[in-house]
Protein backbone atom coordinates (compact mmCIF):
# COMPACT_ATOMS: atom_id res chain seq x y z
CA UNK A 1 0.00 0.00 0.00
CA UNK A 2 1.76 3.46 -1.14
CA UNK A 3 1.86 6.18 1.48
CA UNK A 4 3.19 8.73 -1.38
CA UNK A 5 -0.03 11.28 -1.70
CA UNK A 6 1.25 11.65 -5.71
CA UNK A 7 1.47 7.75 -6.54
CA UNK A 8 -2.06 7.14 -8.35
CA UNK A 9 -1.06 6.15 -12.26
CA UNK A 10 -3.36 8.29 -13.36
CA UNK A 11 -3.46 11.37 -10.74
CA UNK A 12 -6.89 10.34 -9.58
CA UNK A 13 -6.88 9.93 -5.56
CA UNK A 14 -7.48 6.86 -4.38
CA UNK A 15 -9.41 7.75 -1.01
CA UNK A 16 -11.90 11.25 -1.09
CA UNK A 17 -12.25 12.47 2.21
CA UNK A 18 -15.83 14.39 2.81
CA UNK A 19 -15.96 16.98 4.65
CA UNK A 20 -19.71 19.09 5.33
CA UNK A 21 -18.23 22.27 7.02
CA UNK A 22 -20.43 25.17 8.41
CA UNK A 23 -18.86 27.49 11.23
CA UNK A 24 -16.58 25.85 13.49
CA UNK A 25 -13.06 26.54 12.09
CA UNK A 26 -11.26 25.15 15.36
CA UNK A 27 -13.05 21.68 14.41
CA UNK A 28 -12.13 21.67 10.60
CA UNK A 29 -8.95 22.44 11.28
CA UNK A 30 -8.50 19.34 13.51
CA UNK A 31 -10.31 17.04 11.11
CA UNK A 32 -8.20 18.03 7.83
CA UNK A 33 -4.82 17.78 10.17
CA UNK A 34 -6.44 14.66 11.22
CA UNK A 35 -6.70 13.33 6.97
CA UNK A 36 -4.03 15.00 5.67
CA UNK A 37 -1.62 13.02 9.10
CA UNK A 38 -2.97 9.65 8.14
CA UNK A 39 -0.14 6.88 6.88
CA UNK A 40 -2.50 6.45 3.76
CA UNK A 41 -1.65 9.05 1.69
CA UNK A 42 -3.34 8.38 -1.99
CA UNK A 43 -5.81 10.93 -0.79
CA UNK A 44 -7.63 14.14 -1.25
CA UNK A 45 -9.92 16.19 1.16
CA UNK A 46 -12.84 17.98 -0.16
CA UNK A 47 -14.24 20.98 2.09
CA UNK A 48 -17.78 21.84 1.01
CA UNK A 49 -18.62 24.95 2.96
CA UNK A 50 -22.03 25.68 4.23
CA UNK A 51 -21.15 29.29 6.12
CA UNK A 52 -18.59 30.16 3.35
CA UNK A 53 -16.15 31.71 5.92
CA UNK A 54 -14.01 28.65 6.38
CA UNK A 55 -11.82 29.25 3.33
CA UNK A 56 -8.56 30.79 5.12
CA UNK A 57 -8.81 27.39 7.48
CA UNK A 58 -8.51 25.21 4.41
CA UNK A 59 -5.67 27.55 2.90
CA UNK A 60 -3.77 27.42 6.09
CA UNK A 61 -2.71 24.11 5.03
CA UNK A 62 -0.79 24.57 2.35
CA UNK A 63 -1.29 21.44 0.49
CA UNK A 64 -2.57 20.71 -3.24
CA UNK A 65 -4.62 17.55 -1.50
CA UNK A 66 -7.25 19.92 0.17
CA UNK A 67 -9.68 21.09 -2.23
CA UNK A 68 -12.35 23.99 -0.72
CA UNK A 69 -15.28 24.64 -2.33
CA UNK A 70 -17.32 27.52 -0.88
CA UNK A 71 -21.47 26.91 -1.26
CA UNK A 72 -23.63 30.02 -2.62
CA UNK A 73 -26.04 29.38 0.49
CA UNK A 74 -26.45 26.68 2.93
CA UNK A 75 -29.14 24.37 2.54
CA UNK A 76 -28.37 21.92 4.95
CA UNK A 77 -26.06 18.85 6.10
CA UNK A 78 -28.04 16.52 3.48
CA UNK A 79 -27.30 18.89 0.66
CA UNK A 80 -23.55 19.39 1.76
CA UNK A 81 -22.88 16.07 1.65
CA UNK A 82 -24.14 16.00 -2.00
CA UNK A 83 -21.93 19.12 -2.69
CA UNK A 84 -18.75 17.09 -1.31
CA UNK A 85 -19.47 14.45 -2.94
CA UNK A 86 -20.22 15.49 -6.12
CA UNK A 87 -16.51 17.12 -6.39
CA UNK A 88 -14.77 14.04 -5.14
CA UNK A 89 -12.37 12.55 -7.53
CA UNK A 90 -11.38 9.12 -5.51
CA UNK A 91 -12.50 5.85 -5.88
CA UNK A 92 -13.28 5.42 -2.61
CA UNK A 93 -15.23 8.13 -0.34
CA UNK A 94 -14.87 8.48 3.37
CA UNK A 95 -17.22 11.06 5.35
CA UNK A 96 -15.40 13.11 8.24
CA UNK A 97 -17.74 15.32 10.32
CA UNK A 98 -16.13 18.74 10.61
CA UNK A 99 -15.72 18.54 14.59
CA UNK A 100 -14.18 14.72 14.27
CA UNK A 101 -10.77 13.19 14.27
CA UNK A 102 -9.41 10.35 12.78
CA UNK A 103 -6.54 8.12 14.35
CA UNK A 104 -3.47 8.12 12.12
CA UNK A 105 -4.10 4.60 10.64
CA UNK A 106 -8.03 4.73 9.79
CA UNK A 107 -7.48 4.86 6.68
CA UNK A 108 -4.35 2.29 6.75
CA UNK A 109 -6.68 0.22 8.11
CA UNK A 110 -10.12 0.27 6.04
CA UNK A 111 -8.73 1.14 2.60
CA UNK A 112 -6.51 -2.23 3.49
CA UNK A 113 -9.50 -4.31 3.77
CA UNK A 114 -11.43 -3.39 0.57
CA UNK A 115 -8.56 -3.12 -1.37
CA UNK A 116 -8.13 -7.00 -0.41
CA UNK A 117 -11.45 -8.00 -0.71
CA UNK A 118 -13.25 -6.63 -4.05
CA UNK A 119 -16.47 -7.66 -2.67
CA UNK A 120 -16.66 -5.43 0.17
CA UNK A 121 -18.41 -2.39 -0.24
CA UNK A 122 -18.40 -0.37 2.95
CA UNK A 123 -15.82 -0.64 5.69
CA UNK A 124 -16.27 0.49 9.08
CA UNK A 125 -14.25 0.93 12.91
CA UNK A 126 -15.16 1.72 16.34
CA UNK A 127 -15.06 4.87 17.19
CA UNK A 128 -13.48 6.83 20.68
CA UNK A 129 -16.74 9.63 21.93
CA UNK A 130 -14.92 12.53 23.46
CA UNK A 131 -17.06 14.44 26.03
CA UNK A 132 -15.22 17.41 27.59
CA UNK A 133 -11.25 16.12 26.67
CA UNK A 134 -12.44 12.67 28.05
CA UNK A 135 -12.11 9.43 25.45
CA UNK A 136 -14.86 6.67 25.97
CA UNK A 137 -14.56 3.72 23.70
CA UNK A 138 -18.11 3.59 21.67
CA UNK A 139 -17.73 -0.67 20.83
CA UNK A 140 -20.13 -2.05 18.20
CA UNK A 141 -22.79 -4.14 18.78
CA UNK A 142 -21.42 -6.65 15.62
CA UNK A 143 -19.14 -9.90 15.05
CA UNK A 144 -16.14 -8.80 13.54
CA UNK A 145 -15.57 -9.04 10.02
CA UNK A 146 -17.41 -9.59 7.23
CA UNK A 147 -21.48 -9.45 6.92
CA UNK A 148 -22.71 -10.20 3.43
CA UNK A 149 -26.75 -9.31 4.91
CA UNK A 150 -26.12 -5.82 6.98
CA UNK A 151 -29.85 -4.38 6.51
CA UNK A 152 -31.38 -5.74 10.05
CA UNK A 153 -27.97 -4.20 11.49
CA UNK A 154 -28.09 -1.11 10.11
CA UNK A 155 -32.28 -0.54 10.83
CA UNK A 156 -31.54 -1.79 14.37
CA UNK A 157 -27.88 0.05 15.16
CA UNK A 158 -26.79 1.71 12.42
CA UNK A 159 -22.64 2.47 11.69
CA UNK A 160 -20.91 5.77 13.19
CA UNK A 161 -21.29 8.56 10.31
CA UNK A 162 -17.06 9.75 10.59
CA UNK A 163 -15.83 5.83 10.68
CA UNK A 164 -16.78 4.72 7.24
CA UNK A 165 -14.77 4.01 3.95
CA UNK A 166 -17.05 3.17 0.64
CA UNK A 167 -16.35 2.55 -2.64
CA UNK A 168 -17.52 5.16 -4.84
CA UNK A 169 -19.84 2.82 -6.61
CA UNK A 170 -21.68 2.00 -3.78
CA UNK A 171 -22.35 6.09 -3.24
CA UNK A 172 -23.15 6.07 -7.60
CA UNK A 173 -25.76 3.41 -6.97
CA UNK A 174 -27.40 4.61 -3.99
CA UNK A 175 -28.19 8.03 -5.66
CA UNK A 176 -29.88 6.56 -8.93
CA UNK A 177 -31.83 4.37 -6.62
CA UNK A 178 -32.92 6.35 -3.44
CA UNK A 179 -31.38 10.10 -4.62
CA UNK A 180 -30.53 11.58 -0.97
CA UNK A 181 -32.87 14.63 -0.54
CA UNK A 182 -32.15 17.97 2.00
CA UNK A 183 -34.89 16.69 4.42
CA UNK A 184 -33.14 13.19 4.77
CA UNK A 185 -30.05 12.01 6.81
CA UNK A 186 -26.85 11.65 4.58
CA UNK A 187 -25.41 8.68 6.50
CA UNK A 188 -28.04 6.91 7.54
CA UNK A 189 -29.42 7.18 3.91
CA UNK A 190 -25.65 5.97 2.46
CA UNK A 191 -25.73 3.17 4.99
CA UNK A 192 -29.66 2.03 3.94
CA UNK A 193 -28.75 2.25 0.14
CA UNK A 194 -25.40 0.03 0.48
CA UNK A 195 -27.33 -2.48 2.59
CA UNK A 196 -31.12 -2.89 1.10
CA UNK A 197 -28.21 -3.69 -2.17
CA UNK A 198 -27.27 -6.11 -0.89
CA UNK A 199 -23.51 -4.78 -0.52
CA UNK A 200 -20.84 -6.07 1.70
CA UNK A 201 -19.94 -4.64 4.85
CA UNK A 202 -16.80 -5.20 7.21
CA UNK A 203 -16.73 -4.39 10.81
CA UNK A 204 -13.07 -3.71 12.55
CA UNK A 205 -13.90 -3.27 16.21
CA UNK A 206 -10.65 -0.91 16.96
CA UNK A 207 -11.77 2.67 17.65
CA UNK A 208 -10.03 4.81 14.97
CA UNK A 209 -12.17 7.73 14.72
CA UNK A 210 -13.38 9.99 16.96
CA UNK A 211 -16.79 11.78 17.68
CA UNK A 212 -16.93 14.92 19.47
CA UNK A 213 -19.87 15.16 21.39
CA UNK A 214 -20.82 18.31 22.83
CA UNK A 215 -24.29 20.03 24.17
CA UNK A 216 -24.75 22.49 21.56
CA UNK A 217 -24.63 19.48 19.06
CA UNK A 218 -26.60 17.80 21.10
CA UNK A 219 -29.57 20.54 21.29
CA UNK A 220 -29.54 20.89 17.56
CA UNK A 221 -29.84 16.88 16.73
CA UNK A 222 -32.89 16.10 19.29
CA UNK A 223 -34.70 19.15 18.17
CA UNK A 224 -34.12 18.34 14.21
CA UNK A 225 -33.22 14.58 13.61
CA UNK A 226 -36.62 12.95 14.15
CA UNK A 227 -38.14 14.41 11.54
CA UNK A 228 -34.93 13.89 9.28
CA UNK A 229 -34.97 10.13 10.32
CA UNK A 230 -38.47 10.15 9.52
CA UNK A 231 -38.12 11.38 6.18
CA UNK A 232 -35.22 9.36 5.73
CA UNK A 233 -37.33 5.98 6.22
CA UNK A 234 -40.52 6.67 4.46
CA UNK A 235 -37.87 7.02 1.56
CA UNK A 236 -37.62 2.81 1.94
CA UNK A 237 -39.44 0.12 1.47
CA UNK A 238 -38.39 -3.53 2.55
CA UNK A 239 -39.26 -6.53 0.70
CA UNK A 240 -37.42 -9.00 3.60
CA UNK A 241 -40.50 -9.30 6.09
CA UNK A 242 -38.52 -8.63 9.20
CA UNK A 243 -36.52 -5.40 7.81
CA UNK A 244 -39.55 -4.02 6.90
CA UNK A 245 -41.01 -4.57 10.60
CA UNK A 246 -37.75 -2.73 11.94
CA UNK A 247 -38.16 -0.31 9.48
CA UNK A 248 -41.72 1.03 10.65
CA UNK A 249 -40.98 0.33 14.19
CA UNK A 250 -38.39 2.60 13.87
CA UNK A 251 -40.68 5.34 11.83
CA UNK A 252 -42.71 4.86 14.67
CA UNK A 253 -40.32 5.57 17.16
CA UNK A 254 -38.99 8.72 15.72
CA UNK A 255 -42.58 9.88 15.43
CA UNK A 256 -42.81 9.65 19.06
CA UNK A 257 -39.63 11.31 19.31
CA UNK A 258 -40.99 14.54 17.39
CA UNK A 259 -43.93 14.40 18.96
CA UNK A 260 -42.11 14.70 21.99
CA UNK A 261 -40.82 17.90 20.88
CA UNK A 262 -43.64 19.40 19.39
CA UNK A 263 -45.31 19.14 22.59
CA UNK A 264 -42.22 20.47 24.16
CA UNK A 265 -42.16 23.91 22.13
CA UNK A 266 -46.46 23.40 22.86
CA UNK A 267 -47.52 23.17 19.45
CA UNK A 268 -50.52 20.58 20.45
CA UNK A 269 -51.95 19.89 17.47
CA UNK A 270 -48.59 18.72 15.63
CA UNK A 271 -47.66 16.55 18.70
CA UNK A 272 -51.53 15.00 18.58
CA UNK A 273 -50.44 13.99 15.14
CA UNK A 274 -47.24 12.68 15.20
CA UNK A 275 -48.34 10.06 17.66
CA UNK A 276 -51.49 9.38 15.98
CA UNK A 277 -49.30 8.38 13.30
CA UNK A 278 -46.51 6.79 15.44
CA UNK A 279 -49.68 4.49 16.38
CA UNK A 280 -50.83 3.91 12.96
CA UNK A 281 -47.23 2.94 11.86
CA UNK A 282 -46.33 0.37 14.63
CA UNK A 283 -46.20 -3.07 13.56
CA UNK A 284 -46.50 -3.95 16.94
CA UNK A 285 -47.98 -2.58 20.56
CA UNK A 286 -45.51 0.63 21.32
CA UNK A 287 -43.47 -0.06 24.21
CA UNK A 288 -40.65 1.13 26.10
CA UNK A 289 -38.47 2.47 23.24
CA UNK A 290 -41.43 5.04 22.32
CA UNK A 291 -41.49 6.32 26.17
CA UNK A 292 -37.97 7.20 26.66
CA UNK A 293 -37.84 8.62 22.46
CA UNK A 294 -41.46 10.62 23.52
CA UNK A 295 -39.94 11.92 26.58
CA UNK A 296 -36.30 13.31 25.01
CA UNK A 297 -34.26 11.22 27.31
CA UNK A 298 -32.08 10.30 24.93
CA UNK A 299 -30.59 13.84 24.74
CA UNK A 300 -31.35 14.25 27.97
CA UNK A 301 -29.21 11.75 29.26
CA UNK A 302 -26.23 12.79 26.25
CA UNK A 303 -25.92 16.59 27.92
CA UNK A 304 -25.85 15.00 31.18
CA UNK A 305 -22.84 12.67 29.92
CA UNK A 306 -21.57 15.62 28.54
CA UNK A 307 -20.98 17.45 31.51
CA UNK A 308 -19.89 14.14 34.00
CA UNK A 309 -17.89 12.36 31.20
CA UNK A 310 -15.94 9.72 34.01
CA UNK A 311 -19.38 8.36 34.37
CA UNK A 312 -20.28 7.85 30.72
CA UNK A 313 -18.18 4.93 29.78
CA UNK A 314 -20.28 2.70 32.43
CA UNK A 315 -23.61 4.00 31.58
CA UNK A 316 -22.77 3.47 28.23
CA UNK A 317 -21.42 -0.01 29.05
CA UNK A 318 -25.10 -0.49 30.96
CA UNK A 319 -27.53 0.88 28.44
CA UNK A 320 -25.68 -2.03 26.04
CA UNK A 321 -26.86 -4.49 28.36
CA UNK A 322 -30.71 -3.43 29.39
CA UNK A 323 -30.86 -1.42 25.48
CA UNK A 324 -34.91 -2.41 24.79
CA UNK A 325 -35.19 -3.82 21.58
CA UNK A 326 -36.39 -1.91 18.54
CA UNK A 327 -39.18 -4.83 17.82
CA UNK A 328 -40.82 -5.41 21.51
């Protein structure tokens, strides 16, 4: 495997690193040092810029591999990602959150495996949470290795959005099949695509990426992802019996969820709705899962974590072991 950044035959990158900026230059600074300080070098990063301030950051580095491209107006994370990718050159594309780190041999590591293994189409690590300076290994609920049928996985678990390598294929397909819209969830979407395909993912459980977590991030996701996730689902339909049961029990869930904050910011007749619907889409009796995604604890119990991180790593390693399952 060539670390030279300049080896490719015929100057196309091998790897295209993602990023979706928008107004934290502190964090995109970390995450290009991050790609640009891997030991796989065939690479290029591609900075598609929501807030379109961000340009001196990606300057700063100095290097032909980090391409900026600044977006006439933001339209959102979904959008962004479309932007990124649209410019990316490589044959294999990675996502990076703009407040996320990768270890030095991520890439080292997953390009390795599908470069081995033609088959595989998405490639995928632990990754470390950092809550206030503090690292807490986030381990996967998979075996490790290969897993030729991913769909139940992904419905029930899902992958972490800044651990991933796919080919570029896999990204092609997905967007003349299920075109990922502004309302939707770009990962989640990517991850649904590559698995309802039937495409090959491989799980390394060593934590090579890491996800800033932090309260303001925090707010904005339980105020705006249930309605994304929604959206996101109601894009899908399942022809395996039992995916399709996850899938609305899920859809059902994340009703309850905005529900939960409709009736938080007291718009009463949207909340009535949402969990008339939640009902409506169950495949089974609602149980515990729609309680604790109703009442926001979820993100109640993140900011918490957030602010006592020597206590998350156990209540993380406890919520593994009582987690209610999606289909009651």
């Amino acid at each position: 495997m060539s670390l030279d950044p300049h080896t490719s035959a015929d100057g196309v990158p091998e790897v295209s690193v993602l990023i979706r900026a928008h107004s934290r230059p502190q964090g995109l600074a970390a995450a290009i040092g991050s790609a640009l300080g891997q030991t796989y070098g065939d690479l290029e990063v591609v900075v598609s810029d929501d807030s379109g301030e961000l340009g001196p950051v990606a300057a700063g580095f100095d290097d032909r591999r980090v391409l900026y491209h600044r977006n006439l107006a933001p339209a959102g994370p979904a959008a962004n990602l479309r932007h990124a990718a649209g410019r990316a050159r490589g044959r294999l594309l990675a996502m990076l959150s703009d407040d996320d780190r990768w270890l030095p041999t991520f890439l080292e590591t997953t390009v390795g495996h599908l470069q081995r293994d033609p088959a595989l189409g998405v490639v995928f690590t632990d990754d470390l949470l950092e809550l206030s300076g503090r690292r807490i290994h986030h381990r996967l609920p998979y075996a490790p290795g290969r897993h030729d049928r991913f769909l139940p996985q992904i419905l029930d678990h899902s992958i972490p959005a800044s651990a991933s390598v796919m080919r570029r294929v896999v990204w092609e397909e997905g967007e003349r099949s299920t075109p990922l819209r502004d309302e939707m969830v770009g990962d989640l979407t990517t991850w649904l695509r590559a698995a309802s395909a039937g495409r090959s993912f491989y799980y390394v459980p060593e934590p090579l990426a890491i996800t800033r977590v932090h309260r303001g991030q925090i707010s904005w996701s339980e105020e705006t992802l249930p309605a994304r996730i929604v959206d996101t689902l109601d894009a899908f339909r399942f022809d395996d019996p039992v995916c399709e049961e996850l899938r609305l029990a899920r859809v059902s869930e994340f009703l309850f969820a905005r529900a939960g904050v409709n009736l938080r910011r007291r718009d009463f007749a949207a909340a009535r709705s949402d969990i008339a619907r939640a009902r409506g889409k169950a495949p089974r009796r609602p149980g515990i899962r729609a309680l604790l995604a109703f009442a926001g604890l979820r993100g109640t119990a993140m900011r918490w974590g957030a602010a006592h991180p020597r206590v998350m790593g156990p209540a993380l390693s406890l919520w593994r072991r009582i987690r209610p399952p999606v289909l009651p």
